[in-house]
C-alpha atoms as a PDB file:
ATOM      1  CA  UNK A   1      78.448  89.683  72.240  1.00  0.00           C
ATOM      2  CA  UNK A   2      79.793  92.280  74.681  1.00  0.00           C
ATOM      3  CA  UNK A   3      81.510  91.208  77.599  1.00  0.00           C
ATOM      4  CA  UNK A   4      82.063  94.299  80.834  1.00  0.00           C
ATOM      5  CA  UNK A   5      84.415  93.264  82.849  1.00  0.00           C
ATOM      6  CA  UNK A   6      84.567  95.271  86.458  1.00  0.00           C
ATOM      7  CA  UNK A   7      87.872  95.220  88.186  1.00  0.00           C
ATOM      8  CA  UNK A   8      88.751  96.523  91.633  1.00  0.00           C
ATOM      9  CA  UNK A   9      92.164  96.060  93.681  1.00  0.00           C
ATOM     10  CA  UNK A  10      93.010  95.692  97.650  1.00  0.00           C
ATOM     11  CA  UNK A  11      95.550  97.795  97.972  1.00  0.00           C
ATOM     12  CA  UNK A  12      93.755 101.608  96.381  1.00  0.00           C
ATOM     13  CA  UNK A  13      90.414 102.764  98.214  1.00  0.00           C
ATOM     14  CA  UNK A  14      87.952 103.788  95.598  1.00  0.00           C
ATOM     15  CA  UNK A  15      89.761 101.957  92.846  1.00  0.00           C
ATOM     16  CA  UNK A  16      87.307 100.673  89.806  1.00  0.00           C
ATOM     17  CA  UNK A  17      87.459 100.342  86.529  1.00  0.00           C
ATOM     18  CA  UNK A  18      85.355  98.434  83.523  1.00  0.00           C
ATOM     19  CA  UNK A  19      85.748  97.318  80.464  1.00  0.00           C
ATOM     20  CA  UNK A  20      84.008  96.641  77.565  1.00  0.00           C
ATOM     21  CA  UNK A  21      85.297  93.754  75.404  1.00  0.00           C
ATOM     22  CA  UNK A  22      83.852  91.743  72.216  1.00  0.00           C
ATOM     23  CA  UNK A  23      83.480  88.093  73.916  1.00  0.00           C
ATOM     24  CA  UNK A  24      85.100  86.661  70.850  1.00  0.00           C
ATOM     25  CA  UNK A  25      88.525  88.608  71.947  1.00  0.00           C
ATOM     26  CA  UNK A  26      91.495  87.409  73.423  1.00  0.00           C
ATOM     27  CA  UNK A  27      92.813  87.672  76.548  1.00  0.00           C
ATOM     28  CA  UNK A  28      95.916  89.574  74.575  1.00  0.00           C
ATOM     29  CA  UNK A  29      93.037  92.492  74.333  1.00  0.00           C
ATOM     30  CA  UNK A  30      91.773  92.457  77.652  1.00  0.00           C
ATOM     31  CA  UNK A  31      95.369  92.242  78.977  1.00  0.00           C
ATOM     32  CA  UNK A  32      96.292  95.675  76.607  1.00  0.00           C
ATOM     33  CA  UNK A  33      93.058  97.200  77.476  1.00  0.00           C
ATOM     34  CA  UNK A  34      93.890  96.893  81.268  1.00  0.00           C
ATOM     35  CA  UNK A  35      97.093  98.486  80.821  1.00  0.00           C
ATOM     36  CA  UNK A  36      95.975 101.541  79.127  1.00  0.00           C
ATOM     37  CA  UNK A  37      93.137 101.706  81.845  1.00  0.00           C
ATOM     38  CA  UNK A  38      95.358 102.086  84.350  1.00  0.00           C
ATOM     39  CA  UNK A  39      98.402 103.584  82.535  1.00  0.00           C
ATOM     40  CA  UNK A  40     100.885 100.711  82.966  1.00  0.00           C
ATOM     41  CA  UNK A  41     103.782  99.901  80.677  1.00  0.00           C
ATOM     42  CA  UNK A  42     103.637  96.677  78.865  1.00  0.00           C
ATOM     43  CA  UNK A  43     106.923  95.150  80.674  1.00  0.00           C
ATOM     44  CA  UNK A  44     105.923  92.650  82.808  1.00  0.00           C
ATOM     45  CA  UNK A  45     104.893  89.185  82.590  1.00  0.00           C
ATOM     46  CA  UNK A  46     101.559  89.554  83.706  1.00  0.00           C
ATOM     47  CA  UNK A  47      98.988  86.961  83.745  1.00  0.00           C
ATOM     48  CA  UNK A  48      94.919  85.531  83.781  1.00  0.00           C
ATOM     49  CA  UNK A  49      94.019  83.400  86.749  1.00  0.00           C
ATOM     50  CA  UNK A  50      90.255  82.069  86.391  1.00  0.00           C
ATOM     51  CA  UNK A  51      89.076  81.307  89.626  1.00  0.00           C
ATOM     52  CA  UNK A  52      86.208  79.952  91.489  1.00  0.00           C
ATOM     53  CA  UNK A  53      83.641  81.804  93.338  1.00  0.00           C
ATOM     54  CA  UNK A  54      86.312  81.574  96.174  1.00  0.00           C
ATOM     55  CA  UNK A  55      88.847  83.063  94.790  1.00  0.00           C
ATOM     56  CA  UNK A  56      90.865  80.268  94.048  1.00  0.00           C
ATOM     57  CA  UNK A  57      93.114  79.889  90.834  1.00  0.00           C
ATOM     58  CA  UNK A  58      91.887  76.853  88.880  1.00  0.00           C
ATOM     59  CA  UNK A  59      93.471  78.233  85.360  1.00  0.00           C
ATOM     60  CA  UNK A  60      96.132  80.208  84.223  1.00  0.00           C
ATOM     61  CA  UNK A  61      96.278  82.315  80.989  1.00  0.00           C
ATOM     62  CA  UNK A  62     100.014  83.236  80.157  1.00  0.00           C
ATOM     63  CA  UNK A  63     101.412  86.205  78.688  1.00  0.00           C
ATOM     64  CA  UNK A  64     104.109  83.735  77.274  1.00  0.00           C
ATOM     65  CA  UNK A  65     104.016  80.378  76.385  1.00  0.00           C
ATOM     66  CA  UNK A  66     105.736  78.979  79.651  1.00  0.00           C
ATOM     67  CA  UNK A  67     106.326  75.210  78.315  1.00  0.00           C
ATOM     68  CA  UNK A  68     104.373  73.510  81.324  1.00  0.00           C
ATOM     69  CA  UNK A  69     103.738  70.116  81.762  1.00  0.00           C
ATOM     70  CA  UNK A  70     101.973  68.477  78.748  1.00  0.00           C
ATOM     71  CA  UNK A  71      99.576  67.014  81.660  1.00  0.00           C
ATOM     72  CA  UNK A  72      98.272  70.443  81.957  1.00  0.00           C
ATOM     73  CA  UNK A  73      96.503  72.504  79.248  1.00  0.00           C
ATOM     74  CA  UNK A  74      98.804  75.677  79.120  1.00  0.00           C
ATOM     75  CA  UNK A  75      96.666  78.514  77.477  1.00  0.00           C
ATOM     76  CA  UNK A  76      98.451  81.655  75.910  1.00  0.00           C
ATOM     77  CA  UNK A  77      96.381  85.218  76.158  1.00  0.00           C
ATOM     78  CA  UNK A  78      97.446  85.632  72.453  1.00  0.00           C
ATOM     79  CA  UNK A  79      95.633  82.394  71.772  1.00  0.00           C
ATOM     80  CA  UNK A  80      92.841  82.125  73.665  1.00  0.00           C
ATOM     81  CA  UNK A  81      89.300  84.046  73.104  1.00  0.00           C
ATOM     82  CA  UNK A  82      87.582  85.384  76.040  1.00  0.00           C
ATOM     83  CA  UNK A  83      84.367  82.794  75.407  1.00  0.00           C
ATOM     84  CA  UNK A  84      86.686  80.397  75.690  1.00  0.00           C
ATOM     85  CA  UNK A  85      87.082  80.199  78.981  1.00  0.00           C
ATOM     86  CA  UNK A  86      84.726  82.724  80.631  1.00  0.00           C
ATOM     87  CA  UNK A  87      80.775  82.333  79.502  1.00  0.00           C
ATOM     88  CA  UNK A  88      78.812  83.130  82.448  1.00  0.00           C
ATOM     89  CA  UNK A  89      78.387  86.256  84.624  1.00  0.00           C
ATOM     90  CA  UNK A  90      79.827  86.653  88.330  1.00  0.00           C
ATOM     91  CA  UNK A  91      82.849  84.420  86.515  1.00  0.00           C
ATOM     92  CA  UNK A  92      85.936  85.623  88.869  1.00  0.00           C
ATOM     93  CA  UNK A  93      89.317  86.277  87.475  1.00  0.00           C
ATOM     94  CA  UNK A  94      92.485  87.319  88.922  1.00  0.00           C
ATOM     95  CA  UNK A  95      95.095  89.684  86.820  1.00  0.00           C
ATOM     96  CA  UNK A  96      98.924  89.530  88.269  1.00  0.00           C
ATOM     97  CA  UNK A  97     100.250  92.948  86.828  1.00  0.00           C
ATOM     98  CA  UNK A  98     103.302  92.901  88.909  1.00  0.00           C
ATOM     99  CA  UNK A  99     104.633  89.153  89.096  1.00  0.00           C
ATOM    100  CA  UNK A 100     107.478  89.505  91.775  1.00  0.00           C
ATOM    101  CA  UNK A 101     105.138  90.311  94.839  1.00  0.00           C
ATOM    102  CA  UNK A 102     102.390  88.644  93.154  1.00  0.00           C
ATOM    103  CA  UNK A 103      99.872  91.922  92.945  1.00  0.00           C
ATOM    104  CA  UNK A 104      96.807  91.733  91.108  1.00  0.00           C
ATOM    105  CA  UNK A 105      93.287  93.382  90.083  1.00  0.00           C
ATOM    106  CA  UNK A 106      90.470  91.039  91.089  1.00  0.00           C
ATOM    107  CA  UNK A 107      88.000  90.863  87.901  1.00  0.00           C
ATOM    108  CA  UNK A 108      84.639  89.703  87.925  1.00  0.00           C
ATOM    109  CA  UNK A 109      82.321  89.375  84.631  1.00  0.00           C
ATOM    110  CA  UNK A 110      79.786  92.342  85.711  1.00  0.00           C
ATOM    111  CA  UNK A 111      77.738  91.366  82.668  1.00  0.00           C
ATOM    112  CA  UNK A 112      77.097  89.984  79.404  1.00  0.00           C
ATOM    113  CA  UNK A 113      75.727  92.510  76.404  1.00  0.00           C
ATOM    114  CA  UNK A 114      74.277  90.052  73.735  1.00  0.00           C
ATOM    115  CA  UNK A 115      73.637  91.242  69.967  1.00  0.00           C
ATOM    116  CA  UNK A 116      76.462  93.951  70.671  1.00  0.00           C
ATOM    117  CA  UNK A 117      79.681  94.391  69.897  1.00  0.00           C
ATOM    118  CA  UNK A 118      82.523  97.000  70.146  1.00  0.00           C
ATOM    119  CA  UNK A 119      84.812  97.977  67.594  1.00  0.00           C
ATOM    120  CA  UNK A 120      87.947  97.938  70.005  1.00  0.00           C
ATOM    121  CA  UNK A 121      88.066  97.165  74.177  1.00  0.00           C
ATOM    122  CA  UNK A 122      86.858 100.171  75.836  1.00  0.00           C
ATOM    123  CA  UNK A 123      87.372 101.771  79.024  1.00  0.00           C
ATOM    124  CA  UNK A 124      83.677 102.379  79.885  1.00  0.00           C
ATOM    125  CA  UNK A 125      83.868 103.854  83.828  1.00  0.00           C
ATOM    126  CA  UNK A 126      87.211 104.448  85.573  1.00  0.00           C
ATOM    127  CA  UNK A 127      87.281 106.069  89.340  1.00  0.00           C
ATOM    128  CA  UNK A 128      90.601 106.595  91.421  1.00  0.00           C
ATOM    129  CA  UNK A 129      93.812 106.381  91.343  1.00  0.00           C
ATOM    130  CA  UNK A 130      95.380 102.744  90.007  1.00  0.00           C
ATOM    131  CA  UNK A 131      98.005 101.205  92.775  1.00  0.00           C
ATOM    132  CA  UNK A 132     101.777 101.819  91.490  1.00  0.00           C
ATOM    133  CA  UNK A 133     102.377  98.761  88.816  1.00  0.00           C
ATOM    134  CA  UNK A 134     105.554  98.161  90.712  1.00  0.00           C
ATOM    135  CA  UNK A 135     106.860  98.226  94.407  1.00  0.00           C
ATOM    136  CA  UNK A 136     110.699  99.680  95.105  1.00  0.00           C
ATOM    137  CA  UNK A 137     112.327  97.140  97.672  1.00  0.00           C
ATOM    138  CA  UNK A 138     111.018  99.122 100.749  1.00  0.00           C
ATOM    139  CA  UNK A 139     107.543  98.530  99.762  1.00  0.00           C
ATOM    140  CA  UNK A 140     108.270  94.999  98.826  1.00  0.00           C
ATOM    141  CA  UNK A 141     108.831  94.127 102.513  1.00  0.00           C
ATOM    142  CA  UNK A 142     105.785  95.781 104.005  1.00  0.00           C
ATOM    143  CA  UNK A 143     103.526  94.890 101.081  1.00  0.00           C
ATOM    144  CA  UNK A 144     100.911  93.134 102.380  1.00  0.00           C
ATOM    145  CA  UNK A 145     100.613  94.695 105.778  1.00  0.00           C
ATOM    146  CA  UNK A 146      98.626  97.671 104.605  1.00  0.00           C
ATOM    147  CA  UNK A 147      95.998  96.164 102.444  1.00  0.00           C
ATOM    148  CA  UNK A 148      92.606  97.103 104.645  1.00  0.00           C
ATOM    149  CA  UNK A 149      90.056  95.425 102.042  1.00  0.00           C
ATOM    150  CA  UNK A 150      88.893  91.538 103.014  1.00  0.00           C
ATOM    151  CA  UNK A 151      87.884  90.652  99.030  1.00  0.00           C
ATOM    152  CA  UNK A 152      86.217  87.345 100.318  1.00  0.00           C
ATOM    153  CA  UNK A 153      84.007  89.213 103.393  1.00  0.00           C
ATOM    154  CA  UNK A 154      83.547  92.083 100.727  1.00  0.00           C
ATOM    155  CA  UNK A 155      82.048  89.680  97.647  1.00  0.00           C
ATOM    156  CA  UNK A 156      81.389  86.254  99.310  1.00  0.00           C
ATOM    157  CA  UNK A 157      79.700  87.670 102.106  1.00  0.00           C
ATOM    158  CA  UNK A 158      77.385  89.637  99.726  1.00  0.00           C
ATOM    159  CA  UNK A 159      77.209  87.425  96.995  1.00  0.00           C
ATOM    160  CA  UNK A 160      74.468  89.346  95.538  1.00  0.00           C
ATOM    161  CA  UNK A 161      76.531  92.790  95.046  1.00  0.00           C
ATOM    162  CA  UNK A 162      75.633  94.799  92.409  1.00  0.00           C
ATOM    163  CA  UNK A 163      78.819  96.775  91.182  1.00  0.00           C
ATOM    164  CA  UNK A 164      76.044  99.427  89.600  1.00  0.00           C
ATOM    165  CA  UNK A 165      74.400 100.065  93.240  1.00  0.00           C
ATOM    166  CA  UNK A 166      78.097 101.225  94.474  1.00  0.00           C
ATOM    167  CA  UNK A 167      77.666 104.599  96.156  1.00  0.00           C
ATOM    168  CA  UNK A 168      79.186 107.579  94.431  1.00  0.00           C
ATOM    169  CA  UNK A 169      82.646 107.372  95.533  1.00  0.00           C
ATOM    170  CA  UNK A 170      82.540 103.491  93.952  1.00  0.00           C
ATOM    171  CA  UNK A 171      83.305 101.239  96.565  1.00  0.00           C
ATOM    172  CA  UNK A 172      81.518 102.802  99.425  1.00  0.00           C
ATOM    173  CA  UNK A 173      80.820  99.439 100.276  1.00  0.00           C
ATOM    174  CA  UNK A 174      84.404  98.883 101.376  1.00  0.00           C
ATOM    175  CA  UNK A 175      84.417 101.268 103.953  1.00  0.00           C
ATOM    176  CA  UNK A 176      82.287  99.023 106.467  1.00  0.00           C
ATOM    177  CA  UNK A 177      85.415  96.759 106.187  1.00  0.00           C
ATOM    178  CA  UNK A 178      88.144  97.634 109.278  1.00  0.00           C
ATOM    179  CA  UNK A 179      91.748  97.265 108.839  1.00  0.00           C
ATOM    180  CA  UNK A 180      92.088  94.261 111.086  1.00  0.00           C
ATOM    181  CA  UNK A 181      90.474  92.478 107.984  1.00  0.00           C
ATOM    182  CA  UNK A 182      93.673  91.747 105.865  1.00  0.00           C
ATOM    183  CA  UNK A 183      94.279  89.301 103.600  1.00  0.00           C
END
């Protein structure tokens, strides 16, 4: 079973990018097939957040195995398969690439291919320019006060979105949303 996994991010107008992924995968994959999407070094310690339709964290998938409380299950991308933890479509994720200001790529599970599978994770569409992985210490203190993209108005408010009806540009959509709309 394929899994195509559509990511966008609030800071880069016109950012998108999917992948295709065998369901049976780990997070390890997804995590390396993200980076090459985007062109990002492997050098932080990124991580998974599964989240409600809300955007809330409710699990986190590690790039390391952090040695958290025994109370809580601690899940490891190397160890974990995809299915594991993610078996329905419109399932929202959250992927920290750059850990110190806490800047991710929200991910939602566009759709699930059954009877198919791929023989590696594949870019399938990418459109626009990925933000930088990192900020210097300049950008650090005004990150934040640029984003213009309200993720919550933009999905919850049309929970019914289609990521294939985006316009040509890819997130035409976004453009109804005004910069007084930050997160």
């Amino acid at each position: 079973m394929i899994y195509r996994f559509t990511f966008i991010s609030d800071e880069v107008d016109h950012f998108l990018r999917e992948i295709k992924i065998n369901s049976d995968d780990t997070f390890l994959s997804l995590h390396k097939a993200i980076l090459t999407s985007v062109g990002y070094p492997d050098d932080q310690m990124t991580s998974f957040f599964i989240c409600n339709e809300d955007w809330e964290k409710e699990c986190e998938i590690t790039l390391e195995d952090m040695g958290g409380s025994s109370d809580v299950d601690n899940y490891v991308m190397e160890d974990t398969r995809l299915e594991e933890l993610i078996d329905e479509e419109k399932q929202r994720m959250l992927y920290v690439f750059d850990p110190l200001s806490d800047r991710v790529f929200f991910i939602e599970l566009s759709e699930i291919i059954p009877g198919k599978s791929v023989d590696e994770p594949i870019c399938s569409r990418k459109e626009g320019d990925a933000p930088k992985q990192t900020l210097d210490y300049d950008q650090l203190l005004n990150f934040g006060s640029s984003s213009s993209i309200d993720l919550d108005d933009s999905f919850d408010d049309n929970e019914n979105i289609d990521i294939e009806e985006l316009d040509e540009e890819g997130m035409g959509f976004l453009e109804d949303i005004s910069s007084d709309d930050i997160i």
